[in-house]
Each structure stands twice: as structure tokens, then as C-alpha cells.
N, C-alpha and C. Protein backbone atom coordinates (compact mmCIF):
# COMPACT_ATOMS: atom_id res chain seq x y z
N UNK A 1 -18.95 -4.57 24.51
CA UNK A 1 -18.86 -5.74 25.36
C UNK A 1 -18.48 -5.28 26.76
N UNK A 2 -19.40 -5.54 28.16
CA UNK A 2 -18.99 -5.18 28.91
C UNK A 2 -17.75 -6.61 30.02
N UNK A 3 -17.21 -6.37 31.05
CA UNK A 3 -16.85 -7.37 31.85
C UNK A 3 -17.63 -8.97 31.70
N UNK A 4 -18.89 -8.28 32.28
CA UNK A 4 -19.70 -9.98 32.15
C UNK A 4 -19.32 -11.01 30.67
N UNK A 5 -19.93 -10.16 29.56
CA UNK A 5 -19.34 -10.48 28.43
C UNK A 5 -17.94 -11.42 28.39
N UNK A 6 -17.36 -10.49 28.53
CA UNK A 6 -15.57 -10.91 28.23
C UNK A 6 -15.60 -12.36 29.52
N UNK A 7 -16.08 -12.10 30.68
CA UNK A 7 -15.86 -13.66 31.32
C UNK A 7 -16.91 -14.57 30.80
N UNK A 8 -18.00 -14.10 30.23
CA UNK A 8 -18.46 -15.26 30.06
C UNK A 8 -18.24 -15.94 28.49
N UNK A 9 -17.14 -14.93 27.75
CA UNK A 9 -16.74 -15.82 26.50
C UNK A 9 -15.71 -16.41 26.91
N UNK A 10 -14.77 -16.15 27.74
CA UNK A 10 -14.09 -17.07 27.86
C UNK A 10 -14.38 -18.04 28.29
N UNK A 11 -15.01 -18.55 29.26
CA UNK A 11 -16.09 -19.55 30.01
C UNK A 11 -16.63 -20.17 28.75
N UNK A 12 -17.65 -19.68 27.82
CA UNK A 12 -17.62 -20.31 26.74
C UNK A 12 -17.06 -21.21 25.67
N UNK A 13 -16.00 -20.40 25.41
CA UNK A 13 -14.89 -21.00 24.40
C UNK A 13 -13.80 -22.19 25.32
N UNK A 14 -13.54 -22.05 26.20
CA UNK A 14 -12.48 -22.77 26.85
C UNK A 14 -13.05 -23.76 28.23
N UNK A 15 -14.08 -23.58 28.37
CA UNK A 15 -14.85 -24.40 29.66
C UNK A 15 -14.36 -23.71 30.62
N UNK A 16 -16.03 -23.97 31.95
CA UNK A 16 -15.55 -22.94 33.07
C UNK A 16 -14.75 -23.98 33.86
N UNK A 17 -14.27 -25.44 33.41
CA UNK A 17 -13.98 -26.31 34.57
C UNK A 17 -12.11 -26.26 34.16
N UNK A 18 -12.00 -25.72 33.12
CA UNK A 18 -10.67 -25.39 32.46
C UNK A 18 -10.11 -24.25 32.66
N UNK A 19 -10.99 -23.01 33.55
CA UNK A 19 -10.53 -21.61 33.22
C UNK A 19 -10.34 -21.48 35.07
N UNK A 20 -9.35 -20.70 35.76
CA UNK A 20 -9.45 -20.29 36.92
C UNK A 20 -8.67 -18.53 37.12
N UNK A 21 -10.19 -17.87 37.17
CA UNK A 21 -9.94 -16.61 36.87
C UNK A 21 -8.94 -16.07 38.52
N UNK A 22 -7.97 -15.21 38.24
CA UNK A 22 -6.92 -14.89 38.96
C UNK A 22 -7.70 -13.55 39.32
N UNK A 23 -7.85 -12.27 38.14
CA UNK A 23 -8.26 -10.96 38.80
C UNK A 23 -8.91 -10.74 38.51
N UNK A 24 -10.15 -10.03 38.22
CA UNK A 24 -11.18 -9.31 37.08
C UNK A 24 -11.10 -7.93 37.59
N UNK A 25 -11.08 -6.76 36.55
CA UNK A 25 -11.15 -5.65 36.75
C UNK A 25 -11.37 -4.75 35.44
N UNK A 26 -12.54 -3.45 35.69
CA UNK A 26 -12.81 -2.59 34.88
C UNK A 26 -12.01 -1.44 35.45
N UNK A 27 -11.79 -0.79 34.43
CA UNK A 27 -10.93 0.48 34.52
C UNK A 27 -11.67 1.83 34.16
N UNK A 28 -12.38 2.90 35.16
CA UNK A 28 -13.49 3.70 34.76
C UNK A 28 -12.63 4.67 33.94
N UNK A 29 -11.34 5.21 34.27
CA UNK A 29 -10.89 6.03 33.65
C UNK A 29 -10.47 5.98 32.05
N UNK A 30 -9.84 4.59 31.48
CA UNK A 30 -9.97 4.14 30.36
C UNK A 30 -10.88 3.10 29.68
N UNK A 31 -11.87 2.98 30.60
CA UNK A 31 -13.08 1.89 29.84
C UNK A 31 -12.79 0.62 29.49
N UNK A 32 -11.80 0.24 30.24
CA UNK A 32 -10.90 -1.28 29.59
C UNK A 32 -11.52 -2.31 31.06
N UNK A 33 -11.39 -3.19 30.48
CA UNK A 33 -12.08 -4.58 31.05
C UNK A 33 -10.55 -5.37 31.11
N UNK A 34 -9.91 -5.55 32.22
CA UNK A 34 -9.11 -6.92 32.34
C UNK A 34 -9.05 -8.33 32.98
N UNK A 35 -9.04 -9.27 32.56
CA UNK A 35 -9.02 -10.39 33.19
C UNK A 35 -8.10 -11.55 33.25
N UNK A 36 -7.02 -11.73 34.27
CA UNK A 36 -6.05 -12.51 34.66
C UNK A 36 -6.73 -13.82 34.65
N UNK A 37 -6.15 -15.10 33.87
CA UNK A 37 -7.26 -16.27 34.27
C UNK A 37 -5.47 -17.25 33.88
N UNK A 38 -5.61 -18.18 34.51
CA UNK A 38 -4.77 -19.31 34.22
C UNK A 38 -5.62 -20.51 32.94
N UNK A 39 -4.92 -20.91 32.34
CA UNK A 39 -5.32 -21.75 31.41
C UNK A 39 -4.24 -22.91 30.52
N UNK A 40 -4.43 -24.35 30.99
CA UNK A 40 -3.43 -25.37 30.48
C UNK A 40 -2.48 -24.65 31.56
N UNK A 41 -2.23 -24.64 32.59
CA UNK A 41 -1.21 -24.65 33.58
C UNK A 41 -0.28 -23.04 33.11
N UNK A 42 -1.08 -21.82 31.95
CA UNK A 42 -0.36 -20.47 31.89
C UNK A 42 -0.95 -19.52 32.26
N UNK A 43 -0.11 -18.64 32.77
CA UNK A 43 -1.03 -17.58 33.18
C UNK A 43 -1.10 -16.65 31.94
N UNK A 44 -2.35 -16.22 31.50
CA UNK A 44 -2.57 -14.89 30.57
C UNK A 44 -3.62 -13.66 31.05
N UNK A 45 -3.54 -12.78 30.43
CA UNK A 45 -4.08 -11.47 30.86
C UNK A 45 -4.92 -10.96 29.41
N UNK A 46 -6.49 -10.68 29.50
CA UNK A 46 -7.15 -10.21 28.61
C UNK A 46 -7.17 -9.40 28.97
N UNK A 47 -7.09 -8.40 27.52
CA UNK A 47 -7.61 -6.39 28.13
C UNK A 47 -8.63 -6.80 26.32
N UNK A 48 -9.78 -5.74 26.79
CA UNK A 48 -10.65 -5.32 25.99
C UNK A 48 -11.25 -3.59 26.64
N UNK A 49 -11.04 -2.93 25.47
CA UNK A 49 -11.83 -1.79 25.74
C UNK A 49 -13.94 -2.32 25.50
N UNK A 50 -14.50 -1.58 26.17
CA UNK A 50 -15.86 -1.93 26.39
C UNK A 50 -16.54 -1.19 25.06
N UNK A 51 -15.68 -0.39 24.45
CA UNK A 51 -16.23 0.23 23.16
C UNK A 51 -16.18 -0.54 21.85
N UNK A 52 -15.29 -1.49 21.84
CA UNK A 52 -14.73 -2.41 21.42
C UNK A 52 -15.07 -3.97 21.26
N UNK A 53 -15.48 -5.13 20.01
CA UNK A 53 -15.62 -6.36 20.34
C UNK A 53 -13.80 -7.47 20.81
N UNK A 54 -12.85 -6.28 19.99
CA UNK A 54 -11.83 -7.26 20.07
C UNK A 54 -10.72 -7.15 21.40
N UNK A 55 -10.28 -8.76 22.04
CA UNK A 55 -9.94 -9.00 22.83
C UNK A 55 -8.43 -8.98 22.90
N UNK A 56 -7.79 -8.36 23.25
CA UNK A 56 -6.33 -8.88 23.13
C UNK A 56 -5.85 -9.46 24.70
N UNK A 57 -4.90 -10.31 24.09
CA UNK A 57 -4.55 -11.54 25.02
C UNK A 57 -2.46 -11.35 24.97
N UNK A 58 -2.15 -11.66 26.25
CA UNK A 58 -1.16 -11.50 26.59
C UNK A 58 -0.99 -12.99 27.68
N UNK A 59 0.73 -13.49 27.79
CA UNK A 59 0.70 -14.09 28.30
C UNK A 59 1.61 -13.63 29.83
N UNK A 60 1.22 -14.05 31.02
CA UNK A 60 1.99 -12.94 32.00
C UNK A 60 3.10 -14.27 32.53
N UNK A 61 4.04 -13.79 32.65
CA UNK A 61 5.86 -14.47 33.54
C UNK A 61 5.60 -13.77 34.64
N UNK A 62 5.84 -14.15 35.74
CA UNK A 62 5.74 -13.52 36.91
C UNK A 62 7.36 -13.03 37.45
N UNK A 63 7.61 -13.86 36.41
CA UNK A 63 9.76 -13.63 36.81
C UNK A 63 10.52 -13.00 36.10
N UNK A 64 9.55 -12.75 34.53
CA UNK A 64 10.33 -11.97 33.46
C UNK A 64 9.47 -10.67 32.90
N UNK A 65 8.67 -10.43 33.93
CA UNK A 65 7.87 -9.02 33.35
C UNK A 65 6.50 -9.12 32.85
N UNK A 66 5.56 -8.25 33.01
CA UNK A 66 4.53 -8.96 32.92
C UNK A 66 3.73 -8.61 32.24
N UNK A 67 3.75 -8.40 30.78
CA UNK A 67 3.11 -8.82 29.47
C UNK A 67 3.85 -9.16 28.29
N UNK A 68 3.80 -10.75 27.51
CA UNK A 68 4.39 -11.26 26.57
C UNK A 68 4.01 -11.48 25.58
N UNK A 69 3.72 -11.50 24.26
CA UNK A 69 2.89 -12.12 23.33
C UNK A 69 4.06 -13.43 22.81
N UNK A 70 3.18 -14.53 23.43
CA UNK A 70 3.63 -15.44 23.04
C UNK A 70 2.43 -16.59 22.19
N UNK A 71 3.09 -17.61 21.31
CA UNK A 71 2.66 -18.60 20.66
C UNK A 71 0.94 -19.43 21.25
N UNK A 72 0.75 -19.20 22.83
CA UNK A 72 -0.29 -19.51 23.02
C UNK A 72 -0.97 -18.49 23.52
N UNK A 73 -0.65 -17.06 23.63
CA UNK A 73 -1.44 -15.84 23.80
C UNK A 73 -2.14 -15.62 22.78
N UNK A 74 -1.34 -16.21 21.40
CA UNK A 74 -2.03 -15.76 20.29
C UNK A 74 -2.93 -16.77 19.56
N UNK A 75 -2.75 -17.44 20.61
CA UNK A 75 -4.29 -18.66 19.87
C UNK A 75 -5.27 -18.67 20.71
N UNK A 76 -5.03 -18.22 21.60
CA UNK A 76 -6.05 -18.04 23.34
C UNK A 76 -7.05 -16.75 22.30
N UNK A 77 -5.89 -15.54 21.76
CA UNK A 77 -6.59 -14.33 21.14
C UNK A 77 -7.37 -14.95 19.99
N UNK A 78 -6.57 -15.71 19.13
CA UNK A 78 -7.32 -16.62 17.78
C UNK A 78 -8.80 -16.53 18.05
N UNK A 79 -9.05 -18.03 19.07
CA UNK A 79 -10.07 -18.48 19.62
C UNK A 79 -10.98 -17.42 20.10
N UNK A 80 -10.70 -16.61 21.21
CA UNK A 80 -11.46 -15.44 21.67
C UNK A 80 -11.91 -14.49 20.49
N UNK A 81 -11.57 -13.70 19.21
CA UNK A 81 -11.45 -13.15 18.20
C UNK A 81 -12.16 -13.73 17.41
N UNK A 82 -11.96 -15.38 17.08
CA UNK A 82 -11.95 -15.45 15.73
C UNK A 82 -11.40 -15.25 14.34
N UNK A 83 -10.01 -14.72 15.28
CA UNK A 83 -8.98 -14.20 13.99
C UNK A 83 -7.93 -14.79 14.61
N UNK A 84 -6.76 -14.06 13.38
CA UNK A 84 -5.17 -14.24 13.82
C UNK A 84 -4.93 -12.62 13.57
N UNK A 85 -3.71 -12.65 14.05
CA UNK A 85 -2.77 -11.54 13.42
C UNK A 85 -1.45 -12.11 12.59
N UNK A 86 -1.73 -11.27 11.99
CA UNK A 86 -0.83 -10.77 10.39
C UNK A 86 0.32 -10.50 10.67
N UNK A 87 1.27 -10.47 9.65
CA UNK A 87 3.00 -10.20 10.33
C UNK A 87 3.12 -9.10 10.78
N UNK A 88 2.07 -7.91 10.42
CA UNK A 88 2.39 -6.43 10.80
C UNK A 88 1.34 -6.35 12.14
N UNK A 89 0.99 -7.48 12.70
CA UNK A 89 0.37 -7.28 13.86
C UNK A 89 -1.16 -7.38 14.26
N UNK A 90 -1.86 -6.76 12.90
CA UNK A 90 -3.63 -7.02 12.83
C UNK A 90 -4.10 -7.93 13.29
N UNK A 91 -5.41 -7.68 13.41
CA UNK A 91 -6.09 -9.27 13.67
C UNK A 91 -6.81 -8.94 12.21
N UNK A 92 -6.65 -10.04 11.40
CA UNK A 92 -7.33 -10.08 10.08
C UNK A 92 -7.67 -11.98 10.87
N UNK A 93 -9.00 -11.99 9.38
CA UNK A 93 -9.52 -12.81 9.18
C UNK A 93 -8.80 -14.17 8.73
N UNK A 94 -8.59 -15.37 9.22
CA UNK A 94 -7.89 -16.31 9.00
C UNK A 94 -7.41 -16.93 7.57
N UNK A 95 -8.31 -16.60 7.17
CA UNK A 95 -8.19 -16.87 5.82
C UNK A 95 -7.71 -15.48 4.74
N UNK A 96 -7.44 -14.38 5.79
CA UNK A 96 -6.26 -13.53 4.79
C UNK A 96 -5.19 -13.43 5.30
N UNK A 97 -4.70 -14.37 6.14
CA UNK A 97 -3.55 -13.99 7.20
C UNK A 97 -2.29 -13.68 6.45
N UNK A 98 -2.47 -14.67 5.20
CA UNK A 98 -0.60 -14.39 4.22
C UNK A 98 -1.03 -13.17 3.43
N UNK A 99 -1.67 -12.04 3.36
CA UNK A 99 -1.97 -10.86 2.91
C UNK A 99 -1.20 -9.69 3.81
């Protein structure tokens, strides 16, 4: 999945009239794709490696440091994925999540 990709699923899944992208940036040295976008009034931060389909999602505090996994990072990731993560952290399939 390159950059285009990753903005245009989010654009997809969440509407482009709902999404207001903050940074976009590829990283040549580690192949990672990030994108700062505000969403429902939060700011979060996607990183995806380009070798890679899965998205991880972070939510950014500008006052308390700036990457969190919080309660709507991880449904922003849900949605983007198609999964959850598991108590040990995975993204498994929704329907094995109590595994």
C-alpha cells in the first residue's frame, strides 16, 4: 500500500467531508507512510509500512506527548484494518478477539 492508498482509505471509510488531513509524509529511509488527520474534533496519527496492508493508528495530545493508544485510536485502527487487537496487542480477526 503506498501513501495514495492509505489517504484514500481513510477518505473512504470515514468521508472526505469528515477527515481534515494535518501532515502527510513518506519516510524513504524506513518505507513508512504517515498521516496526521483530525477526526470527530481528535487528532490521530496513521503509520503504515508500504510493505505492509496493516495500519496502525495512534491518537496524538499535543500537551501530553505525542503518541497514545487510546479507546478511539483503536476503532479508527478497527475500521481502517478490519480488525481489533487482542489483550496481548495483535490485530486478530473480530470474531477471535477473546482468544
Amino acid at each position: 500500500m503506498d501513501l495514495a492508498d492509505l489517504i484514500n482509505l481513510i477518505i473512504a471509510k470515514f468521508g472526505g467531508n469528515r477527515i481534515k488531513f494535518l501532515h502527510v509524509e513518506w519516510d524513504q529511509h524506513t518505507d513508512d507512510n504517515r498521516v496526521e488527520f483530525v477526526f470527530g474534533g481528535n487528532c490521530y496519527t496513521a503509520l503504515q509500512n508500504c510493505s505492509d496492508s496493516r495500519v496502525d493508528v495512534w491518537q496524538t495530545f499535543k500537551d501530553q506527548g505525542p503518541l497514545t493508544a487510546t479507546i478511539g485510536s483503536r476503532w479508527i485502527e478497527h475500521v481502517l484494518n478490519g480488525k481489533v487487537r487482542n489483550e496481548a496487542g495483535e490485530l486478530v480477526d473480530s470474531k477471535t478477539r477473546s482468544n
